[in-house]
Protein backbone atom coordinates (compact mmCIF):
# COMPACT_ATOMS: atom_id res chain seq x y z
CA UNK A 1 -14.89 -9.06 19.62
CA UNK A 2 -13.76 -5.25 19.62
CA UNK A 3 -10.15 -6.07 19.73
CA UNK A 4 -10.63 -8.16 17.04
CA UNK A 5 -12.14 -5.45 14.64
CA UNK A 6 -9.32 -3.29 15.90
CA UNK A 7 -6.49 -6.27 14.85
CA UNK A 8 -8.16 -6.61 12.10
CA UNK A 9 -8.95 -2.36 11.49
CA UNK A 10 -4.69 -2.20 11.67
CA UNK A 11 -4.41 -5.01 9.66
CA UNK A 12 -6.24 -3.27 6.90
CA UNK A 13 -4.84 0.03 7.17
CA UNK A 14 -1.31 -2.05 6.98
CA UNK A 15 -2.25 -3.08 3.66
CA UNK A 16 -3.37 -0.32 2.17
CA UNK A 17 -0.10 1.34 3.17
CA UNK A 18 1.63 -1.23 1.56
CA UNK A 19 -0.37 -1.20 -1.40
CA UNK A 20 0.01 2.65 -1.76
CA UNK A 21 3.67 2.51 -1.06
CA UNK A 22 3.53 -0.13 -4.60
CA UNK A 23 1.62 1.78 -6.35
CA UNK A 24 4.36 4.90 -6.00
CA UNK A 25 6.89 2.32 -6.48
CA UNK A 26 5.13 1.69 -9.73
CA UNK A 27 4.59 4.92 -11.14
CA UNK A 28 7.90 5.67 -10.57
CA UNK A 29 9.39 2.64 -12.37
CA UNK A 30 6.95 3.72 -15.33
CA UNK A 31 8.09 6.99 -15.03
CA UNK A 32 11.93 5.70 -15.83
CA UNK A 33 10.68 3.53 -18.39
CA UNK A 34 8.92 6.57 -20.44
CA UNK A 35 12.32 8.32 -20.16
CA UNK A 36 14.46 5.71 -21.29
């Protein structure tokens, strides 16, 4: 049960890296796309 919540804890944590790591991605591609 505990190592579950702590798979599932990284799993989470994983994801909201990756969704932070879009979200630059996409303000920077807007970024370009208000200077072209």
């Amino acid at each position: 049960m505990f190592i579950d919540s702590e798979k599932r804890l990284k799993q989470l944590s994983d994801e909201a890296k990756k969704n932070t790591e879009d979200l630059e991605e996409a303000k920077k591609n807007s970024r370009f796309t208000q200077v072209s």
